[in-house]
PDB file of N, CA and C in Angstrom:
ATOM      1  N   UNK A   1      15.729  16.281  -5.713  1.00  0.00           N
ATOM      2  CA  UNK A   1      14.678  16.264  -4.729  1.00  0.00           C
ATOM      3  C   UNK A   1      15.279  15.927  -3.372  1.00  0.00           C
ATOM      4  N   UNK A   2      14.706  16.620  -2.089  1.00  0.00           N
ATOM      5  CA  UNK A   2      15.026  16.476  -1.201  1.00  0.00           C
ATOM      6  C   UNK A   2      14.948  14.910  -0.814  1.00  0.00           C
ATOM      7  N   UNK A   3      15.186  14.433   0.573  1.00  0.00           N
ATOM      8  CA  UNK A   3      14.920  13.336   1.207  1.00  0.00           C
ATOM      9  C   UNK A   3      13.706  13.105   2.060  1.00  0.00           C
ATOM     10  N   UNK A   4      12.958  14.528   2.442  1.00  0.00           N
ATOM     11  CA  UNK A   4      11.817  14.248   2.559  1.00  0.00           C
ATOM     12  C   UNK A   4      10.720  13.786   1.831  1.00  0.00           C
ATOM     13  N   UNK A   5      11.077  14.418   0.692  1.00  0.00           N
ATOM     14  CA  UNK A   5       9.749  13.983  -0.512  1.00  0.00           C
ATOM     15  C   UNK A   5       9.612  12.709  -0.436  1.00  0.00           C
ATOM     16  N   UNK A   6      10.519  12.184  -0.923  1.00  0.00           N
ATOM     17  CA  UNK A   6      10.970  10.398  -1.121  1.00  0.00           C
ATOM     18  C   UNK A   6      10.242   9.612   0.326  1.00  0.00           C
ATOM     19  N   UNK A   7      10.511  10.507   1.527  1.00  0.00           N
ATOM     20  CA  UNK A   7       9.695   9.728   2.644  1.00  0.00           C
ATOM     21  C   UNK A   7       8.500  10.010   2.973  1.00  0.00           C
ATOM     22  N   UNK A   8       7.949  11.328   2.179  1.00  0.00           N
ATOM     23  CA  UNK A   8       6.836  11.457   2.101  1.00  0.00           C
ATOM     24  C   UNK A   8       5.905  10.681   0.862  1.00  0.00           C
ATOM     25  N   UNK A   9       6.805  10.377   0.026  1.00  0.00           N
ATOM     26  CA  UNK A   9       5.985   9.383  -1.046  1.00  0.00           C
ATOM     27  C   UNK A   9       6.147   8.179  -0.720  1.00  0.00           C
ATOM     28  N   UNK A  10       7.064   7.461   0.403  1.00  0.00           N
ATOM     29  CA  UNK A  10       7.169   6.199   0.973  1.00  0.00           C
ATOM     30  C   UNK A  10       5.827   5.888   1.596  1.00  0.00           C
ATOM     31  N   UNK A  11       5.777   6.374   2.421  1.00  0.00           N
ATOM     32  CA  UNK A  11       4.602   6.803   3.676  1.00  0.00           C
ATOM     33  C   UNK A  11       3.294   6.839   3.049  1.00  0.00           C
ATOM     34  N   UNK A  12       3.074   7.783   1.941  1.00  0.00           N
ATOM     35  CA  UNK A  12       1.939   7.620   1.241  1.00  0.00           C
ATOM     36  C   UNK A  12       1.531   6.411   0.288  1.00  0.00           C
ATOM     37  N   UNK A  13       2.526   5.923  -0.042  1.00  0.00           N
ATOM     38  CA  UNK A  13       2.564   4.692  -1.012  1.00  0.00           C
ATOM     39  C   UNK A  13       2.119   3.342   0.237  1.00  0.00           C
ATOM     40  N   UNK A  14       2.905   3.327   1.508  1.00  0.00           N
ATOM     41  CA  UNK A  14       2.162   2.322   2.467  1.00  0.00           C
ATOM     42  C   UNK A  14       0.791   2.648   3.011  1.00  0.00           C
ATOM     43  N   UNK A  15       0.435   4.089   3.123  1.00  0.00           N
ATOM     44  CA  UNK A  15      -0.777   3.828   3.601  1.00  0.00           C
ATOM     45  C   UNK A  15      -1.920   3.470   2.430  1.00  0.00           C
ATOM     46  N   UNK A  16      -1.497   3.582   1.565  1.00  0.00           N
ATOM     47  CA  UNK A  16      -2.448   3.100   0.127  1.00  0.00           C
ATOM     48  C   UNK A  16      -2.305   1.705  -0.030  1.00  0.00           C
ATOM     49  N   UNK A  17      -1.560   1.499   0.087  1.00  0.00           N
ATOM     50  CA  UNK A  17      -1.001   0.066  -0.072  1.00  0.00           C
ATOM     51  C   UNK A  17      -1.913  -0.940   1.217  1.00  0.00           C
ATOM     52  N   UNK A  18      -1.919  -0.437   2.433  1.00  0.00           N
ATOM     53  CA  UNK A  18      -2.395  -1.388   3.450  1.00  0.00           C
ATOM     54  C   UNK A  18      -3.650  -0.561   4.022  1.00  0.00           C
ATOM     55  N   UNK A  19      -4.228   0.098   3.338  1.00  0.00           N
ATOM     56  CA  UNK A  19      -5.245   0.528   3.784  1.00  0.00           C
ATOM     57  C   UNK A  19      -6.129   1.084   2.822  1.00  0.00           C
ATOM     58  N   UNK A  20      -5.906   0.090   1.910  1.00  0.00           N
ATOM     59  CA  UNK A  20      -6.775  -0.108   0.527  1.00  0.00           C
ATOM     60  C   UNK A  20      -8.182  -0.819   0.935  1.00  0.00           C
ATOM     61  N   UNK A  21      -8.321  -1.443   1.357  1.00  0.00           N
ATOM     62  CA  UNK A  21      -9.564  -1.896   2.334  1.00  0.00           C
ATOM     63  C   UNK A  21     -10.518  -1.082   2.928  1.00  0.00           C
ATOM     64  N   UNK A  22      -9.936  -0.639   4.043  1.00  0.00           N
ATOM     65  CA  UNK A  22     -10.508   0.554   5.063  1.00  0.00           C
ATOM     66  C   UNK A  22     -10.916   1.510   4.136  1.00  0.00           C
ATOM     67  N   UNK A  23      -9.960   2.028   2.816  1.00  0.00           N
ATOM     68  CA  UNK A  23     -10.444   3.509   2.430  1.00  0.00           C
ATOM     69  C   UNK A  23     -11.765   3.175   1.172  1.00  0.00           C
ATOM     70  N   UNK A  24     -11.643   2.137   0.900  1.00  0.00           N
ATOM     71  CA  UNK A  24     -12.705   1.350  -0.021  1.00  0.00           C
ATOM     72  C   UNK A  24     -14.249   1.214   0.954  1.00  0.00           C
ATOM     73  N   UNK A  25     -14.004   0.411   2.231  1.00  0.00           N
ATOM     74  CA  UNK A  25     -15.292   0.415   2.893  1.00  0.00           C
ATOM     75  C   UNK A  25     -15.815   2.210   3.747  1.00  0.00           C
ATOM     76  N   UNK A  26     -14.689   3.128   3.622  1.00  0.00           N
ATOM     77  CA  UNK A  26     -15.141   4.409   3.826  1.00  0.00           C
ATOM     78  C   UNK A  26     -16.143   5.258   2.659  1.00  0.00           C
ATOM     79  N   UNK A  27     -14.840   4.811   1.610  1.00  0.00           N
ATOM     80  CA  UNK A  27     -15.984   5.483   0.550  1.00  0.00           C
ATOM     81  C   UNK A  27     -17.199   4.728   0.063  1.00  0.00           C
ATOM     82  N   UNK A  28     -17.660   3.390   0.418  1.00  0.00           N
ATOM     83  CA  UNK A  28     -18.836   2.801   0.026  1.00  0.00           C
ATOM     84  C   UNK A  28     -19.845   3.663   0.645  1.00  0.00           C
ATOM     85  N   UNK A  29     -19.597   3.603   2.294  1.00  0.00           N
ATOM     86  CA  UNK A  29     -19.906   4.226   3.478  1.00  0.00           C
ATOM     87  C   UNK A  29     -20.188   5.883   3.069  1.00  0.00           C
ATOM     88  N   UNK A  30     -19.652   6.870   2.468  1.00  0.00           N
ATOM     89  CA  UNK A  30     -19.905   7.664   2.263  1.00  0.00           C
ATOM     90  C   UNK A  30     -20.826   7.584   0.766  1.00  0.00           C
ATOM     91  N   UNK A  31     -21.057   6.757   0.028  1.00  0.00           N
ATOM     92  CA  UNK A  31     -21.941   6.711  -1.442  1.00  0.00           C
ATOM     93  C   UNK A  31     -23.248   6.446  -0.246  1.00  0.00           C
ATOM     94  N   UNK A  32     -23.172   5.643   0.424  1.00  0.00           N
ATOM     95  CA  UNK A  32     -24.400   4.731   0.563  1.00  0.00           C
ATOM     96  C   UNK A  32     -25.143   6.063   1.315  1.00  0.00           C
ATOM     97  N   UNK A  33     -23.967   7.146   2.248  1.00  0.00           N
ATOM     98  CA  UNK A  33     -24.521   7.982   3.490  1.00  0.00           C
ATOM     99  C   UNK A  33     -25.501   9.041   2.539  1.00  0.00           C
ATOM    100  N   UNK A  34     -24.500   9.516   1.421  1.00  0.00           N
ATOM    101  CA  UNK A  34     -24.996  10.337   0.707  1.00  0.00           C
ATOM    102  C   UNK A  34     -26.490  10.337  -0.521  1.00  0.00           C
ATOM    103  N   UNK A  35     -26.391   8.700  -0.583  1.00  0.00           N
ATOM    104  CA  UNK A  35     -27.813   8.573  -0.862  1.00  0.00           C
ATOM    105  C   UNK A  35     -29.079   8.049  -0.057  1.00  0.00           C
ATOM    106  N   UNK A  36     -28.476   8.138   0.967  1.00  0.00           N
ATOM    107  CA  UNK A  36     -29.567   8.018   2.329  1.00  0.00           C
ATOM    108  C   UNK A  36     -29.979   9.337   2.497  1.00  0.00           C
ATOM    109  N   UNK A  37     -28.662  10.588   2.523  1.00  0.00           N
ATOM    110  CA  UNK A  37     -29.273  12.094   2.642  1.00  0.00           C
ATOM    111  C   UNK A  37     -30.227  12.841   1.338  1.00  0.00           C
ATOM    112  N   UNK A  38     -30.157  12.074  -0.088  1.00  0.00           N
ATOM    113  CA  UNK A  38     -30.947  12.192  -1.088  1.00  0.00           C
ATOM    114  C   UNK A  38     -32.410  11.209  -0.560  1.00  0.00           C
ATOM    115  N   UNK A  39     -32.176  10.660  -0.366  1.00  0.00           N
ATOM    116  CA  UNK A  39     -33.586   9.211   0.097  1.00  0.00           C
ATOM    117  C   UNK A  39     -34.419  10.912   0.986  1.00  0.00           C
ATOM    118  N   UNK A  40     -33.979  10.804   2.106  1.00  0.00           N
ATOM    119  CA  UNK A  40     -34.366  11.784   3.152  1.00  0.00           C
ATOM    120  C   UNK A  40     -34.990  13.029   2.884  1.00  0.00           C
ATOM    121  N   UNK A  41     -34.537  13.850   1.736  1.00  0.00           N
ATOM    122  CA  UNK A  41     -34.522  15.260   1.177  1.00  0.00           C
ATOM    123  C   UNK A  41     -35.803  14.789   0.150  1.00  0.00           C
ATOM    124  N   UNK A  42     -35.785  13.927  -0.898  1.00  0.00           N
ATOM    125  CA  UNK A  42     -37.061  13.164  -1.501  1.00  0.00           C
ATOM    126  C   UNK A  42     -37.986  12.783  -0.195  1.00  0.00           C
ATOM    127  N   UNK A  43     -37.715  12.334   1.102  1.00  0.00           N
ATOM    128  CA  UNK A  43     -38.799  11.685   1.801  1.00  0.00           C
ATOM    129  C   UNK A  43     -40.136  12.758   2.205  1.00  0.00           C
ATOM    130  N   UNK A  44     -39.296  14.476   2.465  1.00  0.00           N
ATOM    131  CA  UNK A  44     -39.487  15.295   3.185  1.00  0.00           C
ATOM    132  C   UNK A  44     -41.105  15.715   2.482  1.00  0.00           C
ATOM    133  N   UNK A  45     -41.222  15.640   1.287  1.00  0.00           N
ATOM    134  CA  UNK A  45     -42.169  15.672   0.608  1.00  0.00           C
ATOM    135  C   UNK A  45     -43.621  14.599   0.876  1.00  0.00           C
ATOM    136  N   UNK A  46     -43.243  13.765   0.426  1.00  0.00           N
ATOM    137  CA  UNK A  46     -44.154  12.425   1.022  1.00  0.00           C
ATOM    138  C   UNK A  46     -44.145  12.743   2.573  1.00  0.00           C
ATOM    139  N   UNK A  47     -43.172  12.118   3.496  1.00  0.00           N
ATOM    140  CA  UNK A  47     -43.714  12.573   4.757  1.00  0.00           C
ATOM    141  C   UNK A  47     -44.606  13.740   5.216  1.00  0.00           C
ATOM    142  N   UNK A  48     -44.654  14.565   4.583  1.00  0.00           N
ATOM    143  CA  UNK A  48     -45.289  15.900   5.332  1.00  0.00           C
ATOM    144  C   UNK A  48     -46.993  16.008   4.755  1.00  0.00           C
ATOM    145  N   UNK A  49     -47.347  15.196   3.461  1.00  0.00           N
ATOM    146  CA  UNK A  49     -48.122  14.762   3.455  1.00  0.00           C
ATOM    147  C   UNK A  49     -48.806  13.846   4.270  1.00  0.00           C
ATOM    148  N   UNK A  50     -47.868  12.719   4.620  1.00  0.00           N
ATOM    149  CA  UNK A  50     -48.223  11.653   5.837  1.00  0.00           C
ATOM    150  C   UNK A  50     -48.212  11.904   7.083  1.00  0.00           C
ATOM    151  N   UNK A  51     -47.983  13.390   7.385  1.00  0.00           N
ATOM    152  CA  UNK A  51     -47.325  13.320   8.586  1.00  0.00           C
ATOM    153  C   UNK A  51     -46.003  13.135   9.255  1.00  0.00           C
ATOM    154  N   UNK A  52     -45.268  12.732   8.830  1.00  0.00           N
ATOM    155  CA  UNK A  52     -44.063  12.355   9.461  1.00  0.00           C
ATOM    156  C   UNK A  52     -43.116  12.856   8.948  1.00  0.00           C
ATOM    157  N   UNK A  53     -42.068  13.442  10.253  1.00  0.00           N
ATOM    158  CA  UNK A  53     -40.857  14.450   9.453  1.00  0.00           C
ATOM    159  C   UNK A  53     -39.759  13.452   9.617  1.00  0.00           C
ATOM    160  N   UNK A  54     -38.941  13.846   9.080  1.00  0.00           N
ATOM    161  CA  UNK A  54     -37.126  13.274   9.196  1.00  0.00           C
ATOM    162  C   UNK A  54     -36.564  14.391   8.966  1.00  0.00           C
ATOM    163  N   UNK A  55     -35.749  15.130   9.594  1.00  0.00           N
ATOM    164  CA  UNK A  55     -34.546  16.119   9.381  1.00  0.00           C
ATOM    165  C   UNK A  55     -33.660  15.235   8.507  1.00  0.00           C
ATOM    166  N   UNK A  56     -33.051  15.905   7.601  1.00  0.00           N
ATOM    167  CA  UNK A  56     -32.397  15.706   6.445  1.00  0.00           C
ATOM    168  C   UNK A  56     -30.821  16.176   7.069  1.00  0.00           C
ATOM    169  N   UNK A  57     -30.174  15.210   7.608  1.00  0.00           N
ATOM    170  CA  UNK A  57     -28.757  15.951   8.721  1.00  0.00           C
ATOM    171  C   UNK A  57     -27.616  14.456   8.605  1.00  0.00           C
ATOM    172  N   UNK A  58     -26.458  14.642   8.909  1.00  0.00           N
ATOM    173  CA  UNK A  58     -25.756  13.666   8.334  1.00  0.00           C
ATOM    174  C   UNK A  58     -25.947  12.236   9.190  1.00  0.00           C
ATOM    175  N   UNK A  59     -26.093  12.849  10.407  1.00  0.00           N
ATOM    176  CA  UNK A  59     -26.938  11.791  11.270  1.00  0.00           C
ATOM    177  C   UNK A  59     -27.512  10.586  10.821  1.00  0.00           C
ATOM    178  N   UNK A  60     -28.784  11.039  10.418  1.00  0.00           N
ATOM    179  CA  UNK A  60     -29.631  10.306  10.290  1.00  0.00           C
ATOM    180  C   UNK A  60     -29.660   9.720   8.530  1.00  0.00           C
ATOM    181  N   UNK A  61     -28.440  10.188   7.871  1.00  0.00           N
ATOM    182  CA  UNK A  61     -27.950   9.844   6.453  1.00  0.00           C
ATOM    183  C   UNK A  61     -26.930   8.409   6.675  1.00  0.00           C
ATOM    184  N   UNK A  62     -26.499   8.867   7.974  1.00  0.00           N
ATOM    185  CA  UNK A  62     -25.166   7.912   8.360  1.00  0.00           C
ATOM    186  C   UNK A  62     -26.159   5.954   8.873  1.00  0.00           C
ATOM    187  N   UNK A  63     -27.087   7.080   9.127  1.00  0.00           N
ATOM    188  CA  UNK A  63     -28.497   5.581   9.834  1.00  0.00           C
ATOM    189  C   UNK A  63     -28.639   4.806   8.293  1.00  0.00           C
ATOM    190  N   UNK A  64     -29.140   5.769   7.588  1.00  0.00           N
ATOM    191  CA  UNK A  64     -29.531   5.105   6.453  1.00  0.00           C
ATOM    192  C   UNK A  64     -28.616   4.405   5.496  1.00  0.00           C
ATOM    193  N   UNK A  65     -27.728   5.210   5.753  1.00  0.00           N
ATOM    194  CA  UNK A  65     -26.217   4.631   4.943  1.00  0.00           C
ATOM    195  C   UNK A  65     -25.810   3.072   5.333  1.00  0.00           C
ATOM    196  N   UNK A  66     -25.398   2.998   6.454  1.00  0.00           N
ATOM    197  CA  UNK A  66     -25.521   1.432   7.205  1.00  0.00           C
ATOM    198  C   UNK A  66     -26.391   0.628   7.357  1.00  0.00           C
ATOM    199  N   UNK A  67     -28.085   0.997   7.653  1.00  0.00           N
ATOM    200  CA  UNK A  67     -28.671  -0.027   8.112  1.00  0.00           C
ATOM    201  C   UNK A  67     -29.955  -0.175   6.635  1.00  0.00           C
ATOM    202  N   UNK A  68     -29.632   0.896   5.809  1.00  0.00           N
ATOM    203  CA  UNK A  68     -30.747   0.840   5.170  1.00  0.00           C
ATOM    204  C   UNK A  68     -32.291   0.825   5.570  1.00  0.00           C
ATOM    205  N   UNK A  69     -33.391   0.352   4.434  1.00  0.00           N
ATOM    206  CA  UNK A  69     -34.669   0.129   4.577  1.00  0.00           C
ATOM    207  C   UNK A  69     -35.005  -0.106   6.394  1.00  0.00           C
ATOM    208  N   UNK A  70     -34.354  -0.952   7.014  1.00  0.00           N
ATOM    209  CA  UNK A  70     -34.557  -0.735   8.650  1.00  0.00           C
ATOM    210  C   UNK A  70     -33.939   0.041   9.108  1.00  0.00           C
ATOM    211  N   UNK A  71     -32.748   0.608   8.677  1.00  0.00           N
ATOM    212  CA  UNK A  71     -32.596   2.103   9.520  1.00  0.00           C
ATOM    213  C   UNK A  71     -33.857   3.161   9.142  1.00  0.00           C
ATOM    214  N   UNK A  72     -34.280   2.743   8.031  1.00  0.00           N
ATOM    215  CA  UNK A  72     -35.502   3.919   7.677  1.00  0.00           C
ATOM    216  C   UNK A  72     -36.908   3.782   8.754  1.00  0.00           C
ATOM    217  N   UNK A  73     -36.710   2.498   9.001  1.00  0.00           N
ATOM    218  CA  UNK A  73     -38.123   2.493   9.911  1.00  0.00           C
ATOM    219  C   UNK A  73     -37.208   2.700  11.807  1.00  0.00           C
ATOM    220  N   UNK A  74     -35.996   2.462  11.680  1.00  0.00           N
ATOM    221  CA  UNK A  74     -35.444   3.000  13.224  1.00  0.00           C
ATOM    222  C   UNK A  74     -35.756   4.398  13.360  1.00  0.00           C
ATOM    223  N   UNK A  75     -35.684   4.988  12.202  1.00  0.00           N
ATOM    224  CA  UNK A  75     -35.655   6.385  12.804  1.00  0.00           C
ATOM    225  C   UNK A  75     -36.988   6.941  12.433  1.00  0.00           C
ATOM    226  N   UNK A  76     -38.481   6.380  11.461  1.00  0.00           N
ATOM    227  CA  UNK A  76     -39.524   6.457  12.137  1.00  0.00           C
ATOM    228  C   UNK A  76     -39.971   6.190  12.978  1.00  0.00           C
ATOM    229  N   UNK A  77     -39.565   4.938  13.710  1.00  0.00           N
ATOM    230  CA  UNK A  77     -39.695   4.772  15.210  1.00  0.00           C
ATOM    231  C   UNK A  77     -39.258   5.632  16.319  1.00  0.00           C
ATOM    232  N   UNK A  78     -38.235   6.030  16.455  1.00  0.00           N
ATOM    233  CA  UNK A  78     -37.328   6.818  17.126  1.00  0.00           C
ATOM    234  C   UNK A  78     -38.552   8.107  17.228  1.00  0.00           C
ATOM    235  N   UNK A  79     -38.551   8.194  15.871  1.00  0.00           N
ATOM    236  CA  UNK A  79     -39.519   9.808  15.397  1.00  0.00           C
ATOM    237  C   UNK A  79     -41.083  10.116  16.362  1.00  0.00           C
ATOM    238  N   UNK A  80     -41.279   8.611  15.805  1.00  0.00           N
ATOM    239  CA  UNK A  80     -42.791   8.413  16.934  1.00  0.00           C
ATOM    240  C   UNK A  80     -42.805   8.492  18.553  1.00  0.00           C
ATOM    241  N   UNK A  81     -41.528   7.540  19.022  1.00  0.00           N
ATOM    242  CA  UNK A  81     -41.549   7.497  20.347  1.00  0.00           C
ATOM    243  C   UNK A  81     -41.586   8.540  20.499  1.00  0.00           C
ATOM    244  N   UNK A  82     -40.412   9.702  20.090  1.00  0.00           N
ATOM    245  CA  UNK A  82     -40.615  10.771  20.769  1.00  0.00           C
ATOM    246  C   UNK A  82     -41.216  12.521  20.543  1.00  0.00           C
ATOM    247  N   UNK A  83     -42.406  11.803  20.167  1.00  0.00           N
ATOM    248  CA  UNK A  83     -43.442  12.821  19.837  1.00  0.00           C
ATOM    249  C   UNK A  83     -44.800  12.775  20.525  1.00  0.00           C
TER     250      UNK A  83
END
């Protein structure tokens, strides 16, 4: 094997190694986004009965992903102000 491989498996072995953290709170971050964009796609139903839309967009998945149950009412708020 060349001498790149070896520094390409160096390199990959440190960024796993010290950025075992970061790639752990990314992928929580992406479970939590992706069932905020399921929450949303289920909401579209109920809301449109109630009245109230949410676009189903990564946006507003990324709201729900982080802030949860009060990101859900930020962005009915948001929704209201500007209607």
């Amino acid at each position: 094997m060349s001498g790149w491989f070896w520094w390409a498996a160096g390199g990959l072995a440190l960024v796993l190694i010290l950025g075992r953290r970061p790639l752990a709170a990314l992928g929580r971050l992406a479970v939590r986004s992706g069932l905020g964009l399921v929450f949303l796609w289920l909401f579209q139903g109920i809301g449109a009965l109630l009245g109230v839309t949410l676009g189903v967009n990564l946006l507003n998945g990324l709201v729900l992903g982080i802030l949860g149950l009060p990101g859900l009412g930020l962005l009915l708020l948001a929704q209201w102000a500007g209607a």
